[in-house]
N, C-alpha and C. Protein backbone atom coordinates (compact mmCIF):
# COMPACT_ATOMS: atom_id res chain seq x y z
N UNK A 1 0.82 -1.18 0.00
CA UNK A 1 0.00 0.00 0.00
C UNK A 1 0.88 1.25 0.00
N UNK A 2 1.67 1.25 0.65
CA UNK A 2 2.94 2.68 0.69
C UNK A 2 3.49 2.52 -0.46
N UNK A 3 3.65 1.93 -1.61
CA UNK A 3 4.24 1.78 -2.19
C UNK A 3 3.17 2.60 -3.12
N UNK A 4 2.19 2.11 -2.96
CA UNK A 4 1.03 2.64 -4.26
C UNK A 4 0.62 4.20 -4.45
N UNK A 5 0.96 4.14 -2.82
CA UNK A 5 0.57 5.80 -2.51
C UNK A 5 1.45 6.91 -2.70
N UNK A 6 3.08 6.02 -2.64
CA UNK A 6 3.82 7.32 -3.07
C UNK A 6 4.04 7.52 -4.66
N UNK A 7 3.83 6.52 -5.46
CA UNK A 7 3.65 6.68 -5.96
C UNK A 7 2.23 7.51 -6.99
N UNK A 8 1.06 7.38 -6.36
CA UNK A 8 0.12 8.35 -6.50
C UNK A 8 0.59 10.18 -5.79
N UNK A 9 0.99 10.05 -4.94
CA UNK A 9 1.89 11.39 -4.00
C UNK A 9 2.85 12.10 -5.31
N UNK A 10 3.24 10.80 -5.94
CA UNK A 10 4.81 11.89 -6.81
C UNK A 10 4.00 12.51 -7.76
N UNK A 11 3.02 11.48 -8.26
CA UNK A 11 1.77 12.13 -9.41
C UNK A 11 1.51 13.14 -9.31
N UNK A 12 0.41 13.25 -8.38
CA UNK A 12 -0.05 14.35 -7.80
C UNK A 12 0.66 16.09 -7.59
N UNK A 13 2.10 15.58 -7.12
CA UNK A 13 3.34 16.85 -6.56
C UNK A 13 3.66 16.64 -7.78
N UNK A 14 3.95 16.04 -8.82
CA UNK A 14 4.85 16.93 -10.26
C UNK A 14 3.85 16.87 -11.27
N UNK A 15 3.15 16.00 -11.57
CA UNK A 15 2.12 16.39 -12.70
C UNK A 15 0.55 17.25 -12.14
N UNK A 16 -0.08 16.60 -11.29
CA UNK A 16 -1.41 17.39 -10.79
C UNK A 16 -0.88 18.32 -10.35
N UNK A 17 0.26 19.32 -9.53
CA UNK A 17 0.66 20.37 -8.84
C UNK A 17 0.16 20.63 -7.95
N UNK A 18 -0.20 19.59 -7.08
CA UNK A 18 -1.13 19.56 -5.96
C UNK A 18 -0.01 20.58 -4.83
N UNK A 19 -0.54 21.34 -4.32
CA UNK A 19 0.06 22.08 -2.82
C UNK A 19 0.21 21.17 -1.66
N UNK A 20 -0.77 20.13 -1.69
CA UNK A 20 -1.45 19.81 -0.22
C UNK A 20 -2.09 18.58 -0.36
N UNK A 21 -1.95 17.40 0.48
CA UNK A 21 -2.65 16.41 0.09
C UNK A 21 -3.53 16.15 1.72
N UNK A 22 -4.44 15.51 2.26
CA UNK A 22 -5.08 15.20 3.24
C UNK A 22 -5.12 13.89 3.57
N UNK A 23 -5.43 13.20 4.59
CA UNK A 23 -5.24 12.14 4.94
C UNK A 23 -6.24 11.89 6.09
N UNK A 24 -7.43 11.04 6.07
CA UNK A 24 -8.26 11.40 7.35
C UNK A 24 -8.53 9.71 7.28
N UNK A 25 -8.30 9.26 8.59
CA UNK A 25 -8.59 7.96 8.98
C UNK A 25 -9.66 7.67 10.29
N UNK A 26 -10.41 7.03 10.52
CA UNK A 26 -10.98 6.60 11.31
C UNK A 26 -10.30 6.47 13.30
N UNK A 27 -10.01 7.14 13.70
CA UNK A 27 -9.66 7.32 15.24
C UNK A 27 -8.85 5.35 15.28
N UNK A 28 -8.19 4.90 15.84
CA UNK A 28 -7.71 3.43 15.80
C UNK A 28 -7.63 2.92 14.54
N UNK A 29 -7.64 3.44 13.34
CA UNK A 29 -7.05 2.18 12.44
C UNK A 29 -5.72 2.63 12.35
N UNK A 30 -5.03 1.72 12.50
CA UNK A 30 -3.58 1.81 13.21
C UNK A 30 -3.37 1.34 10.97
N UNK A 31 -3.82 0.67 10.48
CA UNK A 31 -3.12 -0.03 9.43
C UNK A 31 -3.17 1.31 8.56
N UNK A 32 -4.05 2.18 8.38
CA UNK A 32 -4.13 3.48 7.73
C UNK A 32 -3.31 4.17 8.19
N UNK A 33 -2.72 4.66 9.70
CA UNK A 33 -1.99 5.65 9.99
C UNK A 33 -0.61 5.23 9.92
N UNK A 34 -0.40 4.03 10.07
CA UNK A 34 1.47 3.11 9.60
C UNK A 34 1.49 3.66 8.21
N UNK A 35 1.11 3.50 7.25
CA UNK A 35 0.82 3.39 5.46
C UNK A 35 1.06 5.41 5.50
N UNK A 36 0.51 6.23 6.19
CA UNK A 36 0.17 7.83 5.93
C UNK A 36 2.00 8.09 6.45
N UNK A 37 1.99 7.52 8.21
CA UNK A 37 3.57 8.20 8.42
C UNK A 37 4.80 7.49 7.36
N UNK A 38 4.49 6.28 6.93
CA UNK A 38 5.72 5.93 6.12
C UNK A 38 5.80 6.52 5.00
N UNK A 39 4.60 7.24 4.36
CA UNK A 39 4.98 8.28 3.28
C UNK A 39 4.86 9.39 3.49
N UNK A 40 5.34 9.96 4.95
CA UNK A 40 5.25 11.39 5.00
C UNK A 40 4.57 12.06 5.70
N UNK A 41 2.86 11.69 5.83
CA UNK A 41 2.62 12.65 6.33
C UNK A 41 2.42 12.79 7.65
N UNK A 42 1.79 14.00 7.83
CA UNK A 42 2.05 15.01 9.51
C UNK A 42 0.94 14.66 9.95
N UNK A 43 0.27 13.71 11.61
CA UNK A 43 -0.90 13.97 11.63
C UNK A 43 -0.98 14.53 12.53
N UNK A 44 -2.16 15.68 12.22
CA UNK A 44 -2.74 16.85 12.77
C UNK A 44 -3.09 16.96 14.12
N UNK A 45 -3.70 16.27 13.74
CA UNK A 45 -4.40 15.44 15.34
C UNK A 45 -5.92 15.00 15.26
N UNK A 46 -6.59 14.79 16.37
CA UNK A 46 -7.82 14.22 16.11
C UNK A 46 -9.03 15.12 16.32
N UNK A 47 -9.47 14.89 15.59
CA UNK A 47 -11.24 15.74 14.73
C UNK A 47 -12.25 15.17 14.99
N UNK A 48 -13.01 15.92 16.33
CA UNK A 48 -14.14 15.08 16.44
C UNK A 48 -15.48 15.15 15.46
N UNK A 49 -15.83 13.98 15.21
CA UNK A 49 -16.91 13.68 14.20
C UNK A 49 -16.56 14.09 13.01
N UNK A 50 -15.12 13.66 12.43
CA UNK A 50 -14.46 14.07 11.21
C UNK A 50 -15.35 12.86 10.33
N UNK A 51 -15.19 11.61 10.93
CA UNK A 51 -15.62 10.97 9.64
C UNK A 51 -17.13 10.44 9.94
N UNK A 52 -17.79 10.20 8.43
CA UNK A 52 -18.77 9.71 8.35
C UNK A 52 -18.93 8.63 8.25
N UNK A 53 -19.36 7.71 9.22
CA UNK A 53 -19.49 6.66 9.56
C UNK A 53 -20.80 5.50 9.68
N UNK A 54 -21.20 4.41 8.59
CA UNK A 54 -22.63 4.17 9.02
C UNK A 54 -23.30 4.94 9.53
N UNK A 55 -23.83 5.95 8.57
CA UNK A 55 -24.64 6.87 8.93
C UNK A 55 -24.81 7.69 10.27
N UNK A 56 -23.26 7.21 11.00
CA UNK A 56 -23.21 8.16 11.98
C UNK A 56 -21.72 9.24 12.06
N UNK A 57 -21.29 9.69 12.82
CA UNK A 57 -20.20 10.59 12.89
C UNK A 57 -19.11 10.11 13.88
N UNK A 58 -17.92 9.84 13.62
CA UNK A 58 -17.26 9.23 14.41
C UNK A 58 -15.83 9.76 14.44
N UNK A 59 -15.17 10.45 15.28
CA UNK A 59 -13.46 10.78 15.10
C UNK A 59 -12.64 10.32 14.39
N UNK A 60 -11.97 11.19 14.12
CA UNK A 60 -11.11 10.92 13.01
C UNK A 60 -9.95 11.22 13.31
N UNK A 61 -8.35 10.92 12.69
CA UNK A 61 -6.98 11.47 12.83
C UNK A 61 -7.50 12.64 11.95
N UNK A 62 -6.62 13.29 11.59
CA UNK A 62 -6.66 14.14 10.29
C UNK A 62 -4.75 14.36 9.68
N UNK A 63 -4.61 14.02 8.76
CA UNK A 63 -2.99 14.25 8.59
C UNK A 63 -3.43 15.01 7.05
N UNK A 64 -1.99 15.67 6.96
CA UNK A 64 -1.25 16.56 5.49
C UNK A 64 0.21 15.59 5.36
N UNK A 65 -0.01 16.14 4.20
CA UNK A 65 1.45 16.28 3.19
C UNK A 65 1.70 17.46 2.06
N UNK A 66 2.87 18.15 2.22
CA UNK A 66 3.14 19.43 1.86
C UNK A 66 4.27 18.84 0.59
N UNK A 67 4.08 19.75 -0.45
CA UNK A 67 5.31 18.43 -1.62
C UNK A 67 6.54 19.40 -1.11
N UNK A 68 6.91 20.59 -0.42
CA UNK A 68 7.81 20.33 0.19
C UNK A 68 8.47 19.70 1.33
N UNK A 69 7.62 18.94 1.66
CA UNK A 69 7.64 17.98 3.17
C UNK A 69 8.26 16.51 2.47
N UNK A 70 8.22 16.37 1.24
CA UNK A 70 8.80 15.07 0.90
C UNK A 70 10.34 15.02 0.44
């Protein structure tokens, strides 16, 4: 999966010219937030009722990546 993503990341930073990428995971999924810090990014911290969840609202991490951060 890190593999797929930095590679979508380099896409993004030299052809899309993206500034800024986001990263929002579910509060405990540990397998999403291993995969976000091994390519980089910063997490923010946690956002309550960031994500939408079975129709309910449930915390979230929230992380960036800056394409000068890589």
């Amino acid at each position: 999966m890190s593999r797929a993503l930095r590679l979508c990341l380099r896409w993004g930073f030299d052809v899309g010219q993206f500034d800024v990428v986001q990263w929002k995971a579910e509060v405990g999924n540990w397998p999403s937030r291993r995969v976000a810090w091994a390519c980089g990014f910063r997490v923010e911290g946690t956002v309550r009722g960031l994500i939408d969840h079975r129709g309910g609202r449930s915390d979230g991490w929230l992380g960036t990546l800056r394409g000068e951060d890589r």
